[in-house]
N, C-alpha and C. Protein backbone atom coordinates (compact mmCIF):
# COMPACT_ATOMS: atom_id res chain seq x y z
N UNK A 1 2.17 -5.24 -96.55
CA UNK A 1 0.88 -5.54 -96.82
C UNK A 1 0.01 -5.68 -95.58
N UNK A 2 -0.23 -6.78 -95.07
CA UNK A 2 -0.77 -6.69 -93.66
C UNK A 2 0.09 -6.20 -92.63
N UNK A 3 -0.50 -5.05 -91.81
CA UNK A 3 0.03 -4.88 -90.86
C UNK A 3 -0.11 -6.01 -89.17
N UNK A 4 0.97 -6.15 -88.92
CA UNK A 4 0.26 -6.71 -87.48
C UNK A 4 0.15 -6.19 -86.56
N UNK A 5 -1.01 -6.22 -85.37
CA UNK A 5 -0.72 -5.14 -84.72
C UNK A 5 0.01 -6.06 -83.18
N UNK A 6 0.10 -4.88 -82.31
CA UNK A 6 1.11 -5.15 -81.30
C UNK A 6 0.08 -6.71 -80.35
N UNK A 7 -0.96 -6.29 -80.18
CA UNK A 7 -1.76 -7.10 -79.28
C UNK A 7 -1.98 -8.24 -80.19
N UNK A 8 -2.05 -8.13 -80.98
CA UNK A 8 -2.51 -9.67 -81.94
C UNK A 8 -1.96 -11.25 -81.49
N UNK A 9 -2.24 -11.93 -81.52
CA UNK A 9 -1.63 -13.33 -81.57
C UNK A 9 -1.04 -13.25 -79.84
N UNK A 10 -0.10 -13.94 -79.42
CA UNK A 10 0.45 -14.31 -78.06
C UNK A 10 0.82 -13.04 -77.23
N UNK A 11 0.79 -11.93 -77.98
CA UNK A 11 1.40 -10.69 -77.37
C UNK A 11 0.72 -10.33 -76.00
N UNK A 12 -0.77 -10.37 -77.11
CA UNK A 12 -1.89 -9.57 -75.55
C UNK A 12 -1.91 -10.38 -74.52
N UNK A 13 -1.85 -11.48 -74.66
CA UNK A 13 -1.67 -12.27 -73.46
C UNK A 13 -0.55 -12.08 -72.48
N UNK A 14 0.66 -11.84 -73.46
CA UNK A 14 1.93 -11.57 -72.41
C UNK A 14 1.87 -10.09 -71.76
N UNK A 15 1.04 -8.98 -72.43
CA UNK A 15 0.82 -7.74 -71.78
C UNK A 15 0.15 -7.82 -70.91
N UNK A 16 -1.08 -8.59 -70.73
CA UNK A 16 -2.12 -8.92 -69.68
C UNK A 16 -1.41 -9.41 -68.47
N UNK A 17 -0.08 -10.38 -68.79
CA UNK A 17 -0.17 -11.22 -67.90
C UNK A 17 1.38 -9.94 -66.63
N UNK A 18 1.76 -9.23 -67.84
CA UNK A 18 2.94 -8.13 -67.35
C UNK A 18 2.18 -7.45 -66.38
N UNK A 19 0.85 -6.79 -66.89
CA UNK A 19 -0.10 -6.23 -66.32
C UNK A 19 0.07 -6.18 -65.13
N UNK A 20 -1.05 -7.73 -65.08
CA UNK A 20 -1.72 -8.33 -63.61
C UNK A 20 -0.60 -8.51 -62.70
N UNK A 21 0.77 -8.72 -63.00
CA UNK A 21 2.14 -9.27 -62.27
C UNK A 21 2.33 -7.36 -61.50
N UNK A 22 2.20 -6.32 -62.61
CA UNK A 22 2.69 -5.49 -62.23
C UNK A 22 1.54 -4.74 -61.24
N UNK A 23 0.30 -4.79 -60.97
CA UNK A 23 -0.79 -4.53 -60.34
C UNK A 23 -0.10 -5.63 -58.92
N UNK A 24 0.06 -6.55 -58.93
CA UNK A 24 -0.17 -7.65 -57.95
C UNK A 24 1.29 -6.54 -57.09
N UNK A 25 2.29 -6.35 -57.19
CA UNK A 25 3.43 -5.51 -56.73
C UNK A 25 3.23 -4.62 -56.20
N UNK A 26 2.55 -3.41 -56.83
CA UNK A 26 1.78 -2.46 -56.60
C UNK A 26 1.40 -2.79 -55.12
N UNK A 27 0.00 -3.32 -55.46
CA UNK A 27 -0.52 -3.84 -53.72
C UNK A 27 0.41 -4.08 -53.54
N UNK A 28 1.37 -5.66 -53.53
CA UNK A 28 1.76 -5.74 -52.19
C UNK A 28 3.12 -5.01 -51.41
N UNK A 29 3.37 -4.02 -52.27
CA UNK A 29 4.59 -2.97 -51.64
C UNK A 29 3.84 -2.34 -50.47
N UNK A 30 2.78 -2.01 -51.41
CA UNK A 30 1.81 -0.88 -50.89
C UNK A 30 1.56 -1.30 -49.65
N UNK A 31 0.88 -2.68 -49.37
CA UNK A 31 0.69 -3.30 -48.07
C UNK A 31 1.62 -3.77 -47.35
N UNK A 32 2.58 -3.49 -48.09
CA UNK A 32 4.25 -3.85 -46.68
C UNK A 32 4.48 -2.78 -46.07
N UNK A 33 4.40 -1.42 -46.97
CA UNK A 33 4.92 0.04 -46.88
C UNK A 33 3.89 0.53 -45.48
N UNK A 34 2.70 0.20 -45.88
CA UNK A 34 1.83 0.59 -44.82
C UNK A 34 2.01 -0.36 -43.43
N UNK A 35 2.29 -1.71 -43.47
CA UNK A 35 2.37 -2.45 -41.91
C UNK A 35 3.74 -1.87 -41.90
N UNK A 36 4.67 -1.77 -42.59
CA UNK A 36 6.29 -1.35 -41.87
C UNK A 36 5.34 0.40 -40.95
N UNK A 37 4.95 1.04 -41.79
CA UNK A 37 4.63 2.58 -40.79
C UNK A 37 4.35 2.21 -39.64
N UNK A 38 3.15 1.00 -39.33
CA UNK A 38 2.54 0.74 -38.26
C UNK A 38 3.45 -0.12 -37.42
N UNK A 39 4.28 -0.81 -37.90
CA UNK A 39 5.61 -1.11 -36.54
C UNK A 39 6.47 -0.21 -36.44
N UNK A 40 6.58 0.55 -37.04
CA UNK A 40 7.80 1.85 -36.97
C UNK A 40 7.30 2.68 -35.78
N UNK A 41 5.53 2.64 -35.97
CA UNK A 41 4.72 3.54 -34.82
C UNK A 41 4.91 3.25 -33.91
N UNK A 42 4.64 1.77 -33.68
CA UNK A 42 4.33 1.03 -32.71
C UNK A 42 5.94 0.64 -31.96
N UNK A 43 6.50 0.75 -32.15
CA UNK A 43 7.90 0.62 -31.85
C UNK A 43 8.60 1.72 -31.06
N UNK A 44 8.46 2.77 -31.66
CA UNK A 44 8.35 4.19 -30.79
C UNK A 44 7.58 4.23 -29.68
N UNK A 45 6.54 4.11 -29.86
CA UNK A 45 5.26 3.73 -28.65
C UNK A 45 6.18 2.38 -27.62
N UNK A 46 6.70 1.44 -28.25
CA UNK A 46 7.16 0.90 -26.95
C UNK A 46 8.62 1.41 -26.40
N UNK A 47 9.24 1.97 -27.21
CA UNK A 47 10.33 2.66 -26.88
C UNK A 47 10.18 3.62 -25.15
N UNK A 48 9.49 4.83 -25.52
CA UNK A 48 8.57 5.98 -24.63
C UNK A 48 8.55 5.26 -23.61
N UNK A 49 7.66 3.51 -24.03
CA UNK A 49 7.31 3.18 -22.71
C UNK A 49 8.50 2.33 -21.55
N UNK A 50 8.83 2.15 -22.75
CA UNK A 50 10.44 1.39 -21.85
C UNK A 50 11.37 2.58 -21.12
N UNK A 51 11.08 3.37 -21.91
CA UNK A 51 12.30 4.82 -20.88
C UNK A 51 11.28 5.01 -19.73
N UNK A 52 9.92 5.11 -19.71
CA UNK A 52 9.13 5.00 -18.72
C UNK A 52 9.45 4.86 -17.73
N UNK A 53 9.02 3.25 -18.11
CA UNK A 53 9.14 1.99 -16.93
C UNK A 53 10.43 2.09 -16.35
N UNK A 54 11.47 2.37 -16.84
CA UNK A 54 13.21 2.09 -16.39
C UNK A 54 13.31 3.42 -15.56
N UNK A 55 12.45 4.67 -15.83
CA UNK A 55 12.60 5.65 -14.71
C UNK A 55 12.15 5.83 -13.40
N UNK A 56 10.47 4.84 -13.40
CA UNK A 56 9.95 4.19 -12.24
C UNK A 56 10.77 3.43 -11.25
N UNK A 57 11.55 2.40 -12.56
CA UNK A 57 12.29 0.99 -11.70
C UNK A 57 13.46 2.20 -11.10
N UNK A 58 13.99 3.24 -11.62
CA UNK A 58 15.13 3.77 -10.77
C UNK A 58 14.28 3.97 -9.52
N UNK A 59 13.33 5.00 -9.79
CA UNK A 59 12.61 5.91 -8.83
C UNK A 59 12.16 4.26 -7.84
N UNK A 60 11.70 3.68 -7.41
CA UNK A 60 11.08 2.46 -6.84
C UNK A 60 12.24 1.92 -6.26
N UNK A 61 13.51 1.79 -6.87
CA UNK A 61 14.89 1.28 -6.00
C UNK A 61 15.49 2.10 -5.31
N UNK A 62 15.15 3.49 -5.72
CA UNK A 62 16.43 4.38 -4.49
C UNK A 62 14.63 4.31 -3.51
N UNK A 63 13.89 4.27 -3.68
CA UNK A 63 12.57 4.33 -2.69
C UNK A 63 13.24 2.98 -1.77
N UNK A 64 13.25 1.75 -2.49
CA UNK A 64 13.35 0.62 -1.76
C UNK A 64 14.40 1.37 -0.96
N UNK A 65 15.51 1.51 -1.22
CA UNK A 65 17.08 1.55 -0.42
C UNK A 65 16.73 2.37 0.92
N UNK A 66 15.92 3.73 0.32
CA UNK A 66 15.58 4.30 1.89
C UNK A 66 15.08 3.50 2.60
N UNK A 67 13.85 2.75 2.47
CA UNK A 67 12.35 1.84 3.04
C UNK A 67 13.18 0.99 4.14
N UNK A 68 14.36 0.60 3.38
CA UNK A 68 14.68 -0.56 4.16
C UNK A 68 15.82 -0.16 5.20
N UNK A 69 16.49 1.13 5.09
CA UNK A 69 17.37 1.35 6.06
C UNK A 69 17.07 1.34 7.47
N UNK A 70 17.59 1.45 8.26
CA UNK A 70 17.53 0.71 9.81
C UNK A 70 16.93 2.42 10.28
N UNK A 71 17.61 3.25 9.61
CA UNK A 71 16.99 4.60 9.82
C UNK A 71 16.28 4.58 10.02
N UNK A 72 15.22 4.87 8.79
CA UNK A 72 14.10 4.90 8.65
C UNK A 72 13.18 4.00 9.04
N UNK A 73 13.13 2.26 9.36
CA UNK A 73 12.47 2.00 9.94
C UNK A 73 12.48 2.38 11.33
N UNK A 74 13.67 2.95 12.25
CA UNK A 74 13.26 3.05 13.85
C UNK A 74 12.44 4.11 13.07
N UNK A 75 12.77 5.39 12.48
CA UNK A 75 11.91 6.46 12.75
C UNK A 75 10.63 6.10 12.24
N UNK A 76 10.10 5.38 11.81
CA UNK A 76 8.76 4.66 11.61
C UNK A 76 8.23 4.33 12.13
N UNK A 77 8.59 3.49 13.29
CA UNK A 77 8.10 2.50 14.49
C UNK A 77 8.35 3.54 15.67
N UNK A 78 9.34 4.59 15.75
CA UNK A 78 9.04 5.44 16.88
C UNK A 78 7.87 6.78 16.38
N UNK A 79 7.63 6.91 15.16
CA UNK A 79 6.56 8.27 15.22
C UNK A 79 5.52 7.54 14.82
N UNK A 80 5.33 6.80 13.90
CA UNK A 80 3.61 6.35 13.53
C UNK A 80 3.13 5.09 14.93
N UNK A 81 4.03 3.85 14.98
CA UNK A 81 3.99 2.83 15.17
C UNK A 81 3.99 3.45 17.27
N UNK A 82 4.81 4.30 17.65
CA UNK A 82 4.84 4.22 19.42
C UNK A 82 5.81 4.10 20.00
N UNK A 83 6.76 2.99 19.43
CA UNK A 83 7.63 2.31 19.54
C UNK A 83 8.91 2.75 20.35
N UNK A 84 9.43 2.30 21.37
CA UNK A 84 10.62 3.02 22.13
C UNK A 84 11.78 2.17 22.56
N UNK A 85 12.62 2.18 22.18
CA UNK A 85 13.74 1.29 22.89
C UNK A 85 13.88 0.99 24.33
N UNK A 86 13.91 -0.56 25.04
CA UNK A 86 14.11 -0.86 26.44
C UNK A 86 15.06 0.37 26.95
N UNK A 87 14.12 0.78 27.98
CA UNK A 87 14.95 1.48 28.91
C UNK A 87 14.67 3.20 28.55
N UNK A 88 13.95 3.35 27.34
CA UNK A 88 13.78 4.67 26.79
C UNK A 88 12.46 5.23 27.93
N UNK A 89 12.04 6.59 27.98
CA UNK A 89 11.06 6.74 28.68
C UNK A 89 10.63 7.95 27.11
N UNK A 90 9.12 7.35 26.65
CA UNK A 90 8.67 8.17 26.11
C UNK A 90 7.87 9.61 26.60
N UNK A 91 8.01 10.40 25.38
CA UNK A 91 7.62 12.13 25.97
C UNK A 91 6.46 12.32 24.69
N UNK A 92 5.20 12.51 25.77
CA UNK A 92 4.71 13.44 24.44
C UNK A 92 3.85 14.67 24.28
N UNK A 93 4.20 15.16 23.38
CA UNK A 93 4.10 16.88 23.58
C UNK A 93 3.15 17.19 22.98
N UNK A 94 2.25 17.81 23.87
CA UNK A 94 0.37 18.35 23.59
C UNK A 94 0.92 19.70 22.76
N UNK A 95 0.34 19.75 21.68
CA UNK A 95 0.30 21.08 21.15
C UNK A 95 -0.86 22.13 21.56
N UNK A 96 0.07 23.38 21.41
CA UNK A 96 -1.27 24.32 21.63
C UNK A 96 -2.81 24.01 20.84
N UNK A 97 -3.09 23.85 19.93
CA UNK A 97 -3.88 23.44 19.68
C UNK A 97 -5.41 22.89 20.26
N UNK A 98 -4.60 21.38 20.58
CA UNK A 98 -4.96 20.05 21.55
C UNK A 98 -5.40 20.95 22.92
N UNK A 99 -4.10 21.82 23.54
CA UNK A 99 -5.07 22.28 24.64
C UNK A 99 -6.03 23.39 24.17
N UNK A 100 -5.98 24.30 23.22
CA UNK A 100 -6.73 25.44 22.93
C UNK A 100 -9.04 24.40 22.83
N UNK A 101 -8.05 23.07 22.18
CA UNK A 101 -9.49 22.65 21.75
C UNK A 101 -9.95 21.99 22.76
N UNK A 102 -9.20 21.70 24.03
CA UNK A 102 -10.02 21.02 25.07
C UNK A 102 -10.11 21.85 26.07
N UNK A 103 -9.95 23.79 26.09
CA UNK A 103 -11.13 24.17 26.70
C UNK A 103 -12.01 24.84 26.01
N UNK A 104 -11.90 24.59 25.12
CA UNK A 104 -13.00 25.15 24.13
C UNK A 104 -14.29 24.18 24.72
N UNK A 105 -13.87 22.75 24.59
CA UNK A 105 -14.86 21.93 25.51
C UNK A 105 -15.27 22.60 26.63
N UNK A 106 -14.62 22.50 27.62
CA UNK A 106 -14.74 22.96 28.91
C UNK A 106 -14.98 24.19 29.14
N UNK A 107 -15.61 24.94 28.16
CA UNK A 107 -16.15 26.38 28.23
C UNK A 107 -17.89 26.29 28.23
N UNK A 108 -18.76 26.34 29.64
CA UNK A 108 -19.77 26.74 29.32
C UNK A 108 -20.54 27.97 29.42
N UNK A 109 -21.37 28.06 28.25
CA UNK A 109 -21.94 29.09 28.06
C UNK A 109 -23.06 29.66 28.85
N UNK A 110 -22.65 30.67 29.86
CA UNK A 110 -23.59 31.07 30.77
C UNK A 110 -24.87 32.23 29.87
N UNK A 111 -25.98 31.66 29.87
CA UNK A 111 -27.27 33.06 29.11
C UNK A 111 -27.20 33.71 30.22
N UNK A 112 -27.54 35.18 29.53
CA UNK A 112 -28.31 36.57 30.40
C UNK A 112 -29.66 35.85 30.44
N UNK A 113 -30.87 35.86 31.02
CA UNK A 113 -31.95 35.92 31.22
C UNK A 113 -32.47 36.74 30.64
N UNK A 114 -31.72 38.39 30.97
CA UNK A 114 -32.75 39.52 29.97
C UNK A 114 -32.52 39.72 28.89
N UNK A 115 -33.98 39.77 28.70
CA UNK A 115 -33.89 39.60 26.43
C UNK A 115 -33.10 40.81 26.16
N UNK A 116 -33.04 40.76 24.81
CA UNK A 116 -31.65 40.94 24.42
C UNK A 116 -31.46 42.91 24.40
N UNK A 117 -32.62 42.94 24.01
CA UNK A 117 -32.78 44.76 24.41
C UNK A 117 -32.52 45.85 24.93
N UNK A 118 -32.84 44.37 26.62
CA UNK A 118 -32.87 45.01 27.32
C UNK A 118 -31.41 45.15 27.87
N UNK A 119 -30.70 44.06 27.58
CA UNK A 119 -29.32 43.95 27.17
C UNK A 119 -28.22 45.29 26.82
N UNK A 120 -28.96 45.40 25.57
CA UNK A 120 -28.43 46.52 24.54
C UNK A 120 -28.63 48.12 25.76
N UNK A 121 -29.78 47.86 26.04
CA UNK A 121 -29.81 49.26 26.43
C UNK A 121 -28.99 49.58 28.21
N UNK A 122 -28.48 48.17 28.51
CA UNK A 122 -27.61 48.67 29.85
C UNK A 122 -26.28 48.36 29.81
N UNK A 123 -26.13 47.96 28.24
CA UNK A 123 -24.57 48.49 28.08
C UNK A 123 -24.29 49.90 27.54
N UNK A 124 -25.46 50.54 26.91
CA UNK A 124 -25.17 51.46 26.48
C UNK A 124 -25.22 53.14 27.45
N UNK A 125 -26.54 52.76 28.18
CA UNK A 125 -27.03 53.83 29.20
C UNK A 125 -26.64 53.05 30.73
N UNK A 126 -26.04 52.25 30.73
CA UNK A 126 -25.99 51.99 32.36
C UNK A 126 -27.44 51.56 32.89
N UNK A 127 -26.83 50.53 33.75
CA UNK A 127 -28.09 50.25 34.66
C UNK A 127 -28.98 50.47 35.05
């Protein structure tokens, strides 16, 4: 005789409330799913940077190990720094250069007097 229907009486309320429970999940998977991507990113990103940094820190320690050898500091202090051991007699060697450019100084330029023409015409015909 009467039918009842599904929503009638306490039902719709419990569908509403299945609903809103099953909406509320939804989001918040949704908003876990999305911050997990962004540390997954971001994690990689510090990864990259840690192999980075740890190839610097190699590169920066075999640097230190040379820096500090006894080697390399005399040859430091004898070519930049001057530096010569008691009893050494230093040598130092002018490059061609150095002399090419200091008589380049010491070169002056003597003028002809006669303009330039007249120049031209007693290299070409003689005096």
């Amino acid at each position: 005789m009467f039918k009842r229907s599904f929503f009638s009486g306490g039902n719709a309320i419990y569908l509403i409330a299945a609903f809103t429970v099953f909406i509320y999940l939804m989001f918040s998977i949704g908003g876990r799913t999305i911050q997990l991507y962004g540390l997954k990113a971001e994690a990689e990103t510090l990864r990259k940077e840690i192999a980075t940094l740890e190839q610097e820190n190699k590169h920066l320690l075999s640097r230190k190990q040379i820096v500090t050898s006894d080697t390399y500091i005399e040859k430091i202090a004898r070519e930049e720094l001057g530096m010569s051991r008691p009893g050494e007699q230093p040598v130092i060697i002018v490059s061609d250069n150095d002399q090419a450019s200091k008589m380049e100084d010491s070169i002056v330029e003597v003028q002809d007097p006669r303009p330039y023409w007249r120049q031209w015409w007693d290299l070409f015909f003689g005096n």
